[in-house]
C-alpha atoms as a PDB file:
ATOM      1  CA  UNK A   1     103.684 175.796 127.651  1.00  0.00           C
ATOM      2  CA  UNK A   2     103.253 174.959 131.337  1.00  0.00           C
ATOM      3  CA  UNK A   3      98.905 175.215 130.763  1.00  0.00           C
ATOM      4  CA  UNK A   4      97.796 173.261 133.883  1.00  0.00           C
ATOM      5  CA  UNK A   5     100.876 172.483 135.562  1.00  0.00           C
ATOM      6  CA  UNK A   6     102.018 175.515 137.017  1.00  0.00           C
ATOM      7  CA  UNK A   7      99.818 174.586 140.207  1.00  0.00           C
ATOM      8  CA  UNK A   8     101.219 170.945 140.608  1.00  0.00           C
ATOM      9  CA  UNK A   9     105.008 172.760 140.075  1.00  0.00           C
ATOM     10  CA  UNK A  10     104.331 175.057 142.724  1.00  0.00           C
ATOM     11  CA  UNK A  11     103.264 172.871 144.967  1.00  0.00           C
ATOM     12  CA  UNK A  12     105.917 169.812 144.823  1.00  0.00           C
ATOM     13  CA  UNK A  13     107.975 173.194 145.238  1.00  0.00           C
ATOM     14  CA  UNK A  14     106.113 173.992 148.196  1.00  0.00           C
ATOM     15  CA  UNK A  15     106.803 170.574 149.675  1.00  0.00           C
ATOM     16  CA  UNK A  16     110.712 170.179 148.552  1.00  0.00           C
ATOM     17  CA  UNK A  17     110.301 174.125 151.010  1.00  0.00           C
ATOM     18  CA  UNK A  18     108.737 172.355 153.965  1.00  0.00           C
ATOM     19  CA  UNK A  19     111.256 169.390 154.195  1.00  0.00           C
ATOM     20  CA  UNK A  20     114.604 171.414 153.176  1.00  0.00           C
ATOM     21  CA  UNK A  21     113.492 173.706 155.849  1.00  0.00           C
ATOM     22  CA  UNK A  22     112.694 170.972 158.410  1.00  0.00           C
ATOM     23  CA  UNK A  23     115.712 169.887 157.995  1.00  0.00           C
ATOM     24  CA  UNK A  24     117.823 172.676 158.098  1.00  0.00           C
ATOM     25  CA  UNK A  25     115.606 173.229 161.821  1.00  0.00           C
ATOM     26  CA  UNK A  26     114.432 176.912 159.731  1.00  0.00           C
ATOM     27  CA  UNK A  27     110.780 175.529 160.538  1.00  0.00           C
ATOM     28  CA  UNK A  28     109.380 173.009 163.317  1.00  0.00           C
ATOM     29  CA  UNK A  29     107.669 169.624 162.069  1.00  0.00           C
ATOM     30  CA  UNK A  30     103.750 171.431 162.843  1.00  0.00           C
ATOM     31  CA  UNK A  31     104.769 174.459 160.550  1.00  0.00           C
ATOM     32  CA  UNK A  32     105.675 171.525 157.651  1.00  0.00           C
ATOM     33  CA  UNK A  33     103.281 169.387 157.852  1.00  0.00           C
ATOM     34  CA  UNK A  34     100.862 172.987 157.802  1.00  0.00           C
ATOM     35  CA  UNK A  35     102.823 173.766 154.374  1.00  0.00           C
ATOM     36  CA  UNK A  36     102.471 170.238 152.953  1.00  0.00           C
ATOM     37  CA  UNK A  37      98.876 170.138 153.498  1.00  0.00           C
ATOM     38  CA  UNK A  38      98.338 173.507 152.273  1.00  0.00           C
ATOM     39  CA  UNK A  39     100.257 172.247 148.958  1.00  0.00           C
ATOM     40  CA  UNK A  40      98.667 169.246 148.983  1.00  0.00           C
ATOM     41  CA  UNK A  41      95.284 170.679 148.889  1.00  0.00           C
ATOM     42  CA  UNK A  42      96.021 173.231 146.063  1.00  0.00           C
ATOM     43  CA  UNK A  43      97.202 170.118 144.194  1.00  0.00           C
ATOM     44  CA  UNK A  44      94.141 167.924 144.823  1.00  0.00           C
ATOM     45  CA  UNK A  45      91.610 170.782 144.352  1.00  0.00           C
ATOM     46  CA  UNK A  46      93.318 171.709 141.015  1.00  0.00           C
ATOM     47  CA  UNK A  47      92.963 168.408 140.026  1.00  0.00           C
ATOM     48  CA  UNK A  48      89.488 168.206 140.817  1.00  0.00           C
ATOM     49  CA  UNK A  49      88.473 171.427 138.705  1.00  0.00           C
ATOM     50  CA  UNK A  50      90.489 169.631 135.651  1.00  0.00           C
ATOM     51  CA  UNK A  51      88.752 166.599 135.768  1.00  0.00           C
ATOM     52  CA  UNK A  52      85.399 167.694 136.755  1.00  0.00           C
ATOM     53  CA  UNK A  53      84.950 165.877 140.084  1.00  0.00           C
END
């Protein structure tokens, strides 16, 4: 059902995380920008293995 996706999920989870927590002050701005990138990687990498890049 979710054959693919369950990377991209996870990480636009990961990044709804890292600015609810910035927000809330449960993390500092270098520890969310840290998680986004982290996410953001997963999601570009993933998509490079799908499409053959």
């Amino acid at each position: 059902m979710l054959n693919g996706y369950k990377t991209y999920i996870t990480a636009a989870l990961s990044l709804v995380y890292a600015a609810s927590a910035l927000a809330t002050g449960h993390i500092d701005a270098n520890q969310a920008i840290q998680l986004a990138q982290v996410a953001l990687a997963a999601a570009f990498l993933r998509h490079g293995q799908q499409t053959g890049v």
